[in-house]
N, C-alpha and C. Protein backbone atom coordinates (compact mmCIF):
# COMPACT_ATOMS: atom_id res chain seq x y z
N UNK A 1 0.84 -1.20 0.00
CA UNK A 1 0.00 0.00 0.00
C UNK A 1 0.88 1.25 0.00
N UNK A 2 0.46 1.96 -0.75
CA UNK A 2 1.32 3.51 -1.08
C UNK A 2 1.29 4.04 0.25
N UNK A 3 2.21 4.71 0.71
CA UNK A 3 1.94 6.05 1.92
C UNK A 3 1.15 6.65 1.50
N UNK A 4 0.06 7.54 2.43
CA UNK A 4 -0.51 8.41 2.50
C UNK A 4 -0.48 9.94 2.49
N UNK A 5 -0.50 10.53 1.60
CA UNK A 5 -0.01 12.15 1.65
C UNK A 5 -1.03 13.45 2.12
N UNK A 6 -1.00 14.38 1.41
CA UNK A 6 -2.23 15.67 1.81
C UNK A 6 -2.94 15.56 1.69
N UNK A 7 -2.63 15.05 0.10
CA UNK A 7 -3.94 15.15 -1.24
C UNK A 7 -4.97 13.92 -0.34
N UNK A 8 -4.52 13.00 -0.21
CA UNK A 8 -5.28 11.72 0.61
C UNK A 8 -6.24 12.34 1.59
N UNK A 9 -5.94 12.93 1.95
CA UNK A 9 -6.53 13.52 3.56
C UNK A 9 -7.58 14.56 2.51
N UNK A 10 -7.08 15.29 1.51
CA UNK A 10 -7.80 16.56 1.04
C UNK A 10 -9.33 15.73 0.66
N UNK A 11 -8.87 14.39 -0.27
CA UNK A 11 -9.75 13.96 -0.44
C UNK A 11 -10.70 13.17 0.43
N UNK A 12 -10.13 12.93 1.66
CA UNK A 12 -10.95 12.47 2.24
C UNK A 12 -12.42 13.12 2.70
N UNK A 13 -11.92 14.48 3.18
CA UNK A 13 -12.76 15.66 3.30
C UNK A 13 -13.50 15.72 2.20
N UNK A 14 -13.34 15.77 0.56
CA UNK A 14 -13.79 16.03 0.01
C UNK A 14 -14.63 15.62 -0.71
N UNK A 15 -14.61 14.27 -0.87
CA UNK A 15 -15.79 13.00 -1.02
C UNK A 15 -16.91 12.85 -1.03
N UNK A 16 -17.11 12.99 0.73
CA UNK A 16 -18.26 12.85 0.73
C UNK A 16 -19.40 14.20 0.73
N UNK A 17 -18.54 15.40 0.55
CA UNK A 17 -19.45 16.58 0.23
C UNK A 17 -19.37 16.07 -1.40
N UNK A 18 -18.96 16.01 -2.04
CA UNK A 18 -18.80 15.87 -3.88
C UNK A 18 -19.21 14.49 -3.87
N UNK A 19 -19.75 13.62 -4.20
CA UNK A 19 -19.75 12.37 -5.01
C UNK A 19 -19.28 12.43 -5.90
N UNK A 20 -19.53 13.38 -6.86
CA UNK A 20 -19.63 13.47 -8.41
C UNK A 20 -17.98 13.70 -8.87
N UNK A 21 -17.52 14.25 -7.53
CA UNK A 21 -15.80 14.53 -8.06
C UNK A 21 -15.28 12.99 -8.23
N UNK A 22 -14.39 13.29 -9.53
CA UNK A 22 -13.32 11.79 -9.75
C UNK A 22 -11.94 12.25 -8.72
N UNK A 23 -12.38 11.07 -8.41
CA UNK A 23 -11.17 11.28 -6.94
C UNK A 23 -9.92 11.11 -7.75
N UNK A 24 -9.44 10.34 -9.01
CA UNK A 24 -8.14 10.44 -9.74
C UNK A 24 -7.58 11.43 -10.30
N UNK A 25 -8.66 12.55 -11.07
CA UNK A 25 -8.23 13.68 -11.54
C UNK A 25 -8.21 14.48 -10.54
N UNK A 26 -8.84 14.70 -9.53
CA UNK A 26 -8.64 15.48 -7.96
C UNK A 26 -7.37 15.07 -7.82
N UNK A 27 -7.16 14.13 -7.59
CA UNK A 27 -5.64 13.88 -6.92
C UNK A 27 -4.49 14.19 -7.70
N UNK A 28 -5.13 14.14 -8.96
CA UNK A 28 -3.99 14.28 -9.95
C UNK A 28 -3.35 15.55 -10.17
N UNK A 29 -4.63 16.59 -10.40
CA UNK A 29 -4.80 18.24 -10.66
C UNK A 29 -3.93 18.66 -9.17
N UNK A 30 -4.78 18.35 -7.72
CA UNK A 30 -4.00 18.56 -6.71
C UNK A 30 -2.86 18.26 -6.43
N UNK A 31 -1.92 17.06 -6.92
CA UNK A 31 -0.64 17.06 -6.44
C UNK A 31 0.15 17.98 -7.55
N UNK A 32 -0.16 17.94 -8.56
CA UNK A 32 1.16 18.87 -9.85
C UNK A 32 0.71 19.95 -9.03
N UNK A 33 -0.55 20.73 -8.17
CA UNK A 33 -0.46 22.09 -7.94
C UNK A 33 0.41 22.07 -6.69
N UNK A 34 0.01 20.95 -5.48
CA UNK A 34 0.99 21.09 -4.23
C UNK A 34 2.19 20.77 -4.65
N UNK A 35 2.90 20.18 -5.65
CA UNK A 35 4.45 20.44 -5.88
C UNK A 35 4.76 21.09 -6.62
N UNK A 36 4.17 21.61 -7.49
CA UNK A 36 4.62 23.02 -7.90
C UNK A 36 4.39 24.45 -7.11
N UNK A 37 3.52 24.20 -6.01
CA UNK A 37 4.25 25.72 -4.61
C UNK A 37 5.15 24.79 -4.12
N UNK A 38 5.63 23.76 -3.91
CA UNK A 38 6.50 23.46 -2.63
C UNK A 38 7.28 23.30 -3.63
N UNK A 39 7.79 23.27 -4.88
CA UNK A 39 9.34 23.59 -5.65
C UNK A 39 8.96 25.31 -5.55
N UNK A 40 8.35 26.04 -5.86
CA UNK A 40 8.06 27.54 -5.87
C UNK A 40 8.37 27.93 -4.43
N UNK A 41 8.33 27.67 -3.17
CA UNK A 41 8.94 27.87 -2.12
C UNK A 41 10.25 27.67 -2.10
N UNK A 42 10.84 27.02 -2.60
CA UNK A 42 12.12 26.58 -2.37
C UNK A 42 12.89 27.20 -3.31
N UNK A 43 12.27 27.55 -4.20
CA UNK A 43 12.85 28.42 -5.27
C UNK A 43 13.17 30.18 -4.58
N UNK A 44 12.01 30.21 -3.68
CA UNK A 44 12.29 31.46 -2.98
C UNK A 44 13.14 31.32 -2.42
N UNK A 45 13.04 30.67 -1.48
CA UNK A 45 13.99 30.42 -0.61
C UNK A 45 15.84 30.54 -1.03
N UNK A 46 16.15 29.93 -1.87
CA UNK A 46 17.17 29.84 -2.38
C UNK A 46 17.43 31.28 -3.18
N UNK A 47 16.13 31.76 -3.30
CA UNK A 47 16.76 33.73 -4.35
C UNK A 47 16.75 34.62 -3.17
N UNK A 48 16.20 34.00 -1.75
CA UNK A 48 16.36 35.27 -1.04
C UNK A 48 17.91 34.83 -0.34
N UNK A 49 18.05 33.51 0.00
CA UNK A 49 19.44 33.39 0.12
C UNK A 49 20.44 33.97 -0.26
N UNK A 50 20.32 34.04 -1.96
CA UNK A 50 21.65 34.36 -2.70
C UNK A 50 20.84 36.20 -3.09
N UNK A 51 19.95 37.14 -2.08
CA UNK A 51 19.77 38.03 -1.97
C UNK A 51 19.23 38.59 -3.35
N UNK A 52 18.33 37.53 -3.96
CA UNK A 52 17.86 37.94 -5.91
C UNK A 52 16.55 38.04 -5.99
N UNK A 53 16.08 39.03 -6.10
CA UNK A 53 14.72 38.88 -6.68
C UNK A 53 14.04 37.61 -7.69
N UNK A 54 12.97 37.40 -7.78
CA UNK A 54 12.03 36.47 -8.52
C UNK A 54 12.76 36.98 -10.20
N UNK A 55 12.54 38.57 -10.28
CA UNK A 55 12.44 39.06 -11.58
C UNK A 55 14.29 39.19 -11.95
N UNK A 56 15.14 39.37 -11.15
CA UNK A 56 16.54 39.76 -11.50
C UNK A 56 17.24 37.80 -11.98
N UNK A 57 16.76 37.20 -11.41
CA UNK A 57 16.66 35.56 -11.01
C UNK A 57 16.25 35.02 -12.65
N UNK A 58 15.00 35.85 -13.29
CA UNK A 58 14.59 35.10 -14.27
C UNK A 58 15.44 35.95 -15.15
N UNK A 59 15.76 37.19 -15.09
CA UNK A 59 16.45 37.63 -16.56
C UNK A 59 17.70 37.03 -16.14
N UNK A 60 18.84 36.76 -15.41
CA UNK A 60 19.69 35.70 -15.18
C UNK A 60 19.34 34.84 -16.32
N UNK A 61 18.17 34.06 -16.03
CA UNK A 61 17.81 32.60 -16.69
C UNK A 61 18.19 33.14 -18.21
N UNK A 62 17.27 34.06 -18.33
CA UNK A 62 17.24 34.11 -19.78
C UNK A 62 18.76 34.46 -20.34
N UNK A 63 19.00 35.21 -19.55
CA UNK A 63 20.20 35.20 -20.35
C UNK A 63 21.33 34.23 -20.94
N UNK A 64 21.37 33.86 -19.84
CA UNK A 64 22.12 32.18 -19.25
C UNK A 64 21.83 31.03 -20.70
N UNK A 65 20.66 31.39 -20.87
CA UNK A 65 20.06 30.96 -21.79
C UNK A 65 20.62 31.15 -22.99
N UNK A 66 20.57 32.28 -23.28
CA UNK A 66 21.16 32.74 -24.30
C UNK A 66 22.88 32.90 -24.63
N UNK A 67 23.99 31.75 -24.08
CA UNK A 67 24.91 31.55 -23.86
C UNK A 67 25.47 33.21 -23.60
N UNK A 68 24.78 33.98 -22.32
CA UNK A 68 25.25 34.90 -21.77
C UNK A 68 25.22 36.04 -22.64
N UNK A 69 24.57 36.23 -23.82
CA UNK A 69 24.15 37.76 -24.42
C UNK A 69 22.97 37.57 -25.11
N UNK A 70 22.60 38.65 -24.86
CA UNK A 70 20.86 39.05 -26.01
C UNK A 70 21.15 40.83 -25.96
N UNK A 71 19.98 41.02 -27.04
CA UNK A 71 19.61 42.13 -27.16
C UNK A 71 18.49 42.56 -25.77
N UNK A 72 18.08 43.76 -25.68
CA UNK A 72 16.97 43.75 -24.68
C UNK A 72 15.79 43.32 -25.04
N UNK A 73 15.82 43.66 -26.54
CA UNK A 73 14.30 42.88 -27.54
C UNK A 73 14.08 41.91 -26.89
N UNK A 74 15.11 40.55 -27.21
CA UNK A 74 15.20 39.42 -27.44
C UNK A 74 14.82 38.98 -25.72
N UNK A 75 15.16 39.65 -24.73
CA UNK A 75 14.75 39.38 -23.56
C UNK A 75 13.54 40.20 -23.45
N UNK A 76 12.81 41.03 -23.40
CA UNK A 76 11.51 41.04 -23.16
C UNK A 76 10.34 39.83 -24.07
N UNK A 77 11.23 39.80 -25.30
CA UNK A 77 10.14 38.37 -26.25
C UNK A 77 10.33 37.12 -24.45
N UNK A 78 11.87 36.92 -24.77
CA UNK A 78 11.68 35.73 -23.52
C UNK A 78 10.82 35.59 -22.27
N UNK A 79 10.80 36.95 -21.63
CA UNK A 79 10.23 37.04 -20.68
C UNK A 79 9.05 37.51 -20.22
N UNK A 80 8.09 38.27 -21.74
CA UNK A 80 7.02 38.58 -21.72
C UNK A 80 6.71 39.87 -20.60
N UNK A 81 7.79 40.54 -20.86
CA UNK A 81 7.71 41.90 -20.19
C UNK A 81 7.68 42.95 -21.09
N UNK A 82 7.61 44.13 -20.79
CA UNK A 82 7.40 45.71 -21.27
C UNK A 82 8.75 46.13 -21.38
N UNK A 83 9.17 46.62 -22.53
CA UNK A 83 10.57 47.07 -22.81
C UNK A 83 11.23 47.82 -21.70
N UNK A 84 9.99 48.95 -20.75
CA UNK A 84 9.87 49.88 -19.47
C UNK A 84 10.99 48.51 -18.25
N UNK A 85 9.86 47.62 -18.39
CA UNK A 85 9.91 46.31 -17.41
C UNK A 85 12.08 45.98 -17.42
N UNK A 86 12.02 45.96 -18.53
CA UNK A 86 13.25 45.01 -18.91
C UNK A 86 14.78 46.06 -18.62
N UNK A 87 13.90 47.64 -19.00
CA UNK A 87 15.09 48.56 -18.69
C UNK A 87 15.17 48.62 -17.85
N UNK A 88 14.11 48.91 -16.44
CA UNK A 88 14.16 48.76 -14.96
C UNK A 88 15.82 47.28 -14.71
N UNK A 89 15.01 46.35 -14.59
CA UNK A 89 16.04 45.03 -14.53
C UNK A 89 16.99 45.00 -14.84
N UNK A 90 17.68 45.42 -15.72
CA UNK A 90 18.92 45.70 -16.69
C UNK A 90 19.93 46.78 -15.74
N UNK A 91 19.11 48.03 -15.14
CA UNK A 91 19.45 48.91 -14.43
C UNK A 91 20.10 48.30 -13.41
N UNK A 92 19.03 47.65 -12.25
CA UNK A 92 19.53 47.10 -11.42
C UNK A 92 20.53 45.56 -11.54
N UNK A 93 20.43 45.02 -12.33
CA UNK A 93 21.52 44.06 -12.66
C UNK A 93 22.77 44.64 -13.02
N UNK A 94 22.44 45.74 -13.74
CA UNK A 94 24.23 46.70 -13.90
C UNK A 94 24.76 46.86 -12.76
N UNK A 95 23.72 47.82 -12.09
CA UNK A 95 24.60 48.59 -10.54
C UNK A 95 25.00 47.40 -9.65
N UNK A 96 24.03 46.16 -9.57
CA UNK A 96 24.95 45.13 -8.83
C UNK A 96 25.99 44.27 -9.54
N UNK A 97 26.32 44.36 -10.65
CA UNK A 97 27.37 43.56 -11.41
C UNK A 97 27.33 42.58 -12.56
N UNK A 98 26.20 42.17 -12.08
CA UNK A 98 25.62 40.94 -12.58
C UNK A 98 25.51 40.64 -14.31
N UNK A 99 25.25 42.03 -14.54
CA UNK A 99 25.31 42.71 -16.08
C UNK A 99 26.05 43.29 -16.58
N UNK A 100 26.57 43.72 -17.53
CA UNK A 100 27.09 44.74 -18.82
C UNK A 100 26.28 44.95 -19.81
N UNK A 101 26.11 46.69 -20.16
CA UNK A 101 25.97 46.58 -21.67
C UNK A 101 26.80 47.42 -22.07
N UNK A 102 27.12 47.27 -23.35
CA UNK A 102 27.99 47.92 -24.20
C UNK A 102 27.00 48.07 -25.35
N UNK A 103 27.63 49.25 -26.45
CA UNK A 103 27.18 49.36 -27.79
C UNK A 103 27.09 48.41 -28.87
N UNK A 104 26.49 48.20 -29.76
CA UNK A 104 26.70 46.73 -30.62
C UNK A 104 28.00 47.41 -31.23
N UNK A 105 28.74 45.74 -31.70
CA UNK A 105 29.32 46.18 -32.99
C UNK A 105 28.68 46.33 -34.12
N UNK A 106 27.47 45.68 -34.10
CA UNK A 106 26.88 45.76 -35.71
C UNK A 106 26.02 46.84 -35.92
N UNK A 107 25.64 47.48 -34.91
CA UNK A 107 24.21 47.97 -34.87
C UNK A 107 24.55 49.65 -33.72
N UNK A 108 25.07 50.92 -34.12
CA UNK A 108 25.35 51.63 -33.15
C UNK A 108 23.51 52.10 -32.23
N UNK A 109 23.04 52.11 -33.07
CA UNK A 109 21.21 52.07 -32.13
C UNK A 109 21.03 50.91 -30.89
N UNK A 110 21.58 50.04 -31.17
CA UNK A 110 21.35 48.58 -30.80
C UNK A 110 22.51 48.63 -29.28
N UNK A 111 21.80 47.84 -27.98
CA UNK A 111 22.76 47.62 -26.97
C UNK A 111 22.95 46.62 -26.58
N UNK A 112 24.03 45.88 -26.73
CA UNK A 112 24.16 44.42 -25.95
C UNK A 112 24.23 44.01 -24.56
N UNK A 113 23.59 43.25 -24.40
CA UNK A 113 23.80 42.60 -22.58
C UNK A 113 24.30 41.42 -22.59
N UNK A 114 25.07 41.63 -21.51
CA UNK A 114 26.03 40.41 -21.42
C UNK A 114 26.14 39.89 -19.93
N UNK A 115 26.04 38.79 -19.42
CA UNK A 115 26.46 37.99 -18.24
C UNK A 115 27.30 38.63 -17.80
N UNK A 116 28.01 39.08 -16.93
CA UNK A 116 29.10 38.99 -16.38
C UNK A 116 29.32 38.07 -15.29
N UNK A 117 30.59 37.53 -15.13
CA UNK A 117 31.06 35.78 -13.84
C UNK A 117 29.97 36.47 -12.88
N UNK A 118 30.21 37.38 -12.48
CA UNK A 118 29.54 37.62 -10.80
C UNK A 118 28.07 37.41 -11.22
N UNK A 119 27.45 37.94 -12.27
CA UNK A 119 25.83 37.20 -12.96
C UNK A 119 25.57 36.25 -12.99
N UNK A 120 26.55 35.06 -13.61
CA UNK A 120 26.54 34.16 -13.96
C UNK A 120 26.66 33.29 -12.52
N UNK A 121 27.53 33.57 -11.37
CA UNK A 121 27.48 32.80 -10.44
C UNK A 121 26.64 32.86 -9.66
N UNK A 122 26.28 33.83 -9.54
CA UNK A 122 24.86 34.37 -8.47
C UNK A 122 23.37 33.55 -9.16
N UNK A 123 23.70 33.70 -10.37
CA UNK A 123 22.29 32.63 -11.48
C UNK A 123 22.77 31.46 -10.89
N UNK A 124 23.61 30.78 -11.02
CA UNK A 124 23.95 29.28 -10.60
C UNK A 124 23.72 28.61 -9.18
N UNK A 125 23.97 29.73 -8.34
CA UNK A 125 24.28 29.63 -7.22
C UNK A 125 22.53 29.75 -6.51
N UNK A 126 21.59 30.45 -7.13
CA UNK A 126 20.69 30.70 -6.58
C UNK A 126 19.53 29.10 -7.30
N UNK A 127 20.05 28.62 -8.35
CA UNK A 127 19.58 27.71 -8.78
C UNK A 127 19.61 26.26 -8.50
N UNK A 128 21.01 26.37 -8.01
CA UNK A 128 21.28 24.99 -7.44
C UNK A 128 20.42 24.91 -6.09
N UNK A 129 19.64 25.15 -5.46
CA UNK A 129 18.69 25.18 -4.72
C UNK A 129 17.54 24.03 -5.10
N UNK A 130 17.26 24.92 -6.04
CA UNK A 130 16.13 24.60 -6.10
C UNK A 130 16.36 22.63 -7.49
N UNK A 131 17.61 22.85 -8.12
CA UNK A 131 17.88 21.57 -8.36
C UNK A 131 18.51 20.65 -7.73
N UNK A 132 18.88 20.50 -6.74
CA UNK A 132 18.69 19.67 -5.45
C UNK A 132 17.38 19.55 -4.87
N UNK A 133 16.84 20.30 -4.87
CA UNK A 133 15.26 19.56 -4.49
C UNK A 133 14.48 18.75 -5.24
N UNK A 134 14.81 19.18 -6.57
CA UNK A 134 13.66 18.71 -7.72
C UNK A 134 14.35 17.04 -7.79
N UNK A 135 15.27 16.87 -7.86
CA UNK A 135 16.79 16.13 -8.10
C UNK A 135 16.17 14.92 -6.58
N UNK A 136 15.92 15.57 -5.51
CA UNK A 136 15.58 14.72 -4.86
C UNK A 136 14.18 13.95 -4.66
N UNK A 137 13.43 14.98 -5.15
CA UNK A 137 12.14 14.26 -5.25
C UNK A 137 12.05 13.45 -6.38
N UNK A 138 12.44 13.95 -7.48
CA UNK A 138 12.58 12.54 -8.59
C UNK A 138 13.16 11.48 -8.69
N UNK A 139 13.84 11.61 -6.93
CA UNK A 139 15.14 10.16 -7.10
C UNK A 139 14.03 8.66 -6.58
N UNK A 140 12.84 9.65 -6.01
CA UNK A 140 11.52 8.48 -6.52
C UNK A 140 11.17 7.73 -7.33
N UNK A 141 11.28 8.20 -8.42
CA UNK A 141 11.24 7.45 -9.61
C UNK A 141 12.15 7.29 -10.49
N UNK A 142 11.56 6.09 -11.06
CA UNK A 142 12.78 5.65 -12.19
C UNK A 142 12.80 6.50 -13.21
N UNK A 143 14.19 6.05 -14.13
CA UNK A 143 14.19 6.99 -15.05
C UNK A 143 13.50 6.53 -16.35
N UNK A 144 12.82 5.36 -16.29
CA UNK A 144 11.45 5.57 -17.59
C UNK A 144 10.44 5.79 -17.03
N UNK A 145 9.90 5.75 -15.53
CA UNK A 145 8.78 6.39 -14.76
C UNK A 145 8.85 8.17 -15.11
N UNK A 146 10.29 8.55 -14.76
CA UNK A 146 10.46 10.02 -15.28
C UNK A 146 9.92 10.58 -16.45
N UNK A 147 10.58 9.39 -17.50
CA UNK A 147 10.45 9.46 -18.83
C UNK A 147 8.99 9.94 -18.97
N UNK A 148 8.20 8.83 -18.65
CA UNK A 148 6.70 8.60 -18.69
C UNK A 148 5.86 9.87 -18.37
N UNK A 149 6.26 10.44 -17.06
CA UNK A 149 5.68 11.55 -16.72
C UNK A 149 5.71 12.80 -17.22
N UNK A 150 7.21 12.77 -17.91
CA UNK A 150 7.19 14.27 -18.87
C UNK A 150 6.71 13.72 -19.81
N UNK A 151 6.09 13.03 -20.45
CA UNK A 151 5.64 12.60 -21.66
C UNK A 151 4.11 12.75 -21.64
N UNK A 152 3.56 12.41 -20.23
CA UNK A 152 2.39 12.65 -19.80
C UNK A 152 2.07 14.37 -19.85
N UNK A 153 2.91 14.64 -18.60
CA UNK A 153 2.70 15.99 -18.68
C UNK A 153 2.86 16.63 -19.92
N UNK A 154 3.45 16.58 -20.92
CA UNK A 154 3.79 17.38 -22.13
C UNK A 154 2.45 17.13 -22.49
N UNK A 155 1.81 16.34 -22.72
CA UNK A 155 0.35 16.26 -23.42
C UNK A 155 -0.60 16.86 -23.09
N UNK A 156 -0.84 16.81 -21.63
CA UNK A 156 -1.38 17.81 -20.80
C UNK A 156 -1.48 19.39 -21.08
N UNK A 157 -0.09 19.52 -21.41
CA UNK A 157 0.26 21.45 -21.39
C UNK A 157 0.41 21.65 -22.98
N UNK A 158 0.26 20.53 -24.10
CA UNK A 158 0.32 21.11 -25.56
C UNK A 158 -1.37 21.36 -25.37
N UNK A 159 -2.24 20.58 -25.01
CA UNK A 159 -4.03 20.50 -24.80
C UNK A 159 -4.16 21.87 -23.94
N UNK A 160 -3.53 22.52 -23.07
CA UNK A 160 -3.64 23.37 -22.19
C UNK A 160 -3.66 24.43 -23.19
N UNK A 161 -2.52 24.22 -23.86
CA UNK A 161 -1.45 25.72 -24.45
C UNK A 161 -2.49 26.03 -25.77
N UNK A 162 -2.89 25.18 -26.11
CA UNK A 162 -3.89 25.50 -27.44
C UNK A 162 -4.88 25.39 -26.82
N UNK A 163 -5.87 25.82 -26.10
CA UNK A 163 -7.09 26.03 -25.57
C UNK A 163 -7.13 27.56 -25.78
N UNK A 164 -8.40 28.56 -26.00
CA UNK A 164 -8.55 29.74 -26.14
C UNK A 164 -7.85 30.53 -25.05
N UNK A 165 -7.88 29.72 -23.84
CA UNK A 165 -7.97 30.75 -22.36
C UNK A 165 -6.39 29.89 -21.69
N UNK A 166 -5.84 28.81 -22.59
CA UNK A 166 -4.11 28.34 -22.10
C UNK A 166 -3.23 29.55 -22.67
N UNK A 167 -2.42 28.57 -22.14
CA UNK A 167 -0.46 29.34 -22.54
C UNK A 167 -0.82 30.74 -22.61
């Protein structure tokens, strides 16, 4: 018999007011939401550690992403912010280090952003947090159980993402 978790208990409560609820998709919908705040806690946790905002944390990502340069365009497309949004961030990622921009070479209109180590370690450093957690909860399952589940979930969020009111 499996251990017993929240969701177990949630549903217990919840049963017998609902009949009509499917206790599998309840459980199902409820646990991706309770582990996705309890990785989202820990994710805090680990940016207030390494002293980073949510928002300084994700343009990190993106950049990081972008083997450490983009345009500012190219990071507001990533991040689905306001050009306003992205100059704010940029500001404060300069004055703490984390950033550079310089002029393009190709483009004198155009400004490049770039990682700098102290960006780049503070991104790493605030991340490894939260991949040690994820890292440990998946050491639950196997790695074609893993397999299985992003394969699941991907189906889930392409049906989500093309719905009028998804992605």
């Amino acid at each position: 018999m499996e251990p017993r978790d929240s969701v177990d208990e949630h549903l217990d409560r919840w049963l017998p007011l609902r009949p009509d609820l499917d206790p599998v998709l309840e459980a199902a919908v409820t646990r991706m939401a309770f582990l996705a705040r309890h990785l989202h806690r820990v994710k805090e946790r680990g940016l207030a550690r390494h002293q980073l905002q949510e928002s300084e944390y994700s343009t990190l990502k993106a950049l990081a992403a972008r083997r450490g340069r983009a345009v500012p365009s190219e990071l507001v497309a990533d991040l689905r912010v306001s050009p306003a949004a992205m100059t704010g961030r940029l500001d404060t990622l300069e004055q703490r280090g984390f950033v550079q921009r310089t002029p393009s070479a190709v483009d004198r209109r155009r400004v490049d952003v770039e990682l700098t180590p102290a960006g780049y370690d503070a991104w790493r450093a605030a991340v490894s947090a939260v991949g040690r957690e994820e890292e440990r909860i998946f050491a639950a399952l196997s790695p074609a159980d893993r397999k299985r589940l992003a394969d699941l979930l991907r189906r889930l969020l392409v049906l989500a993402e093309s719905s009028p009111g998804g992605g």
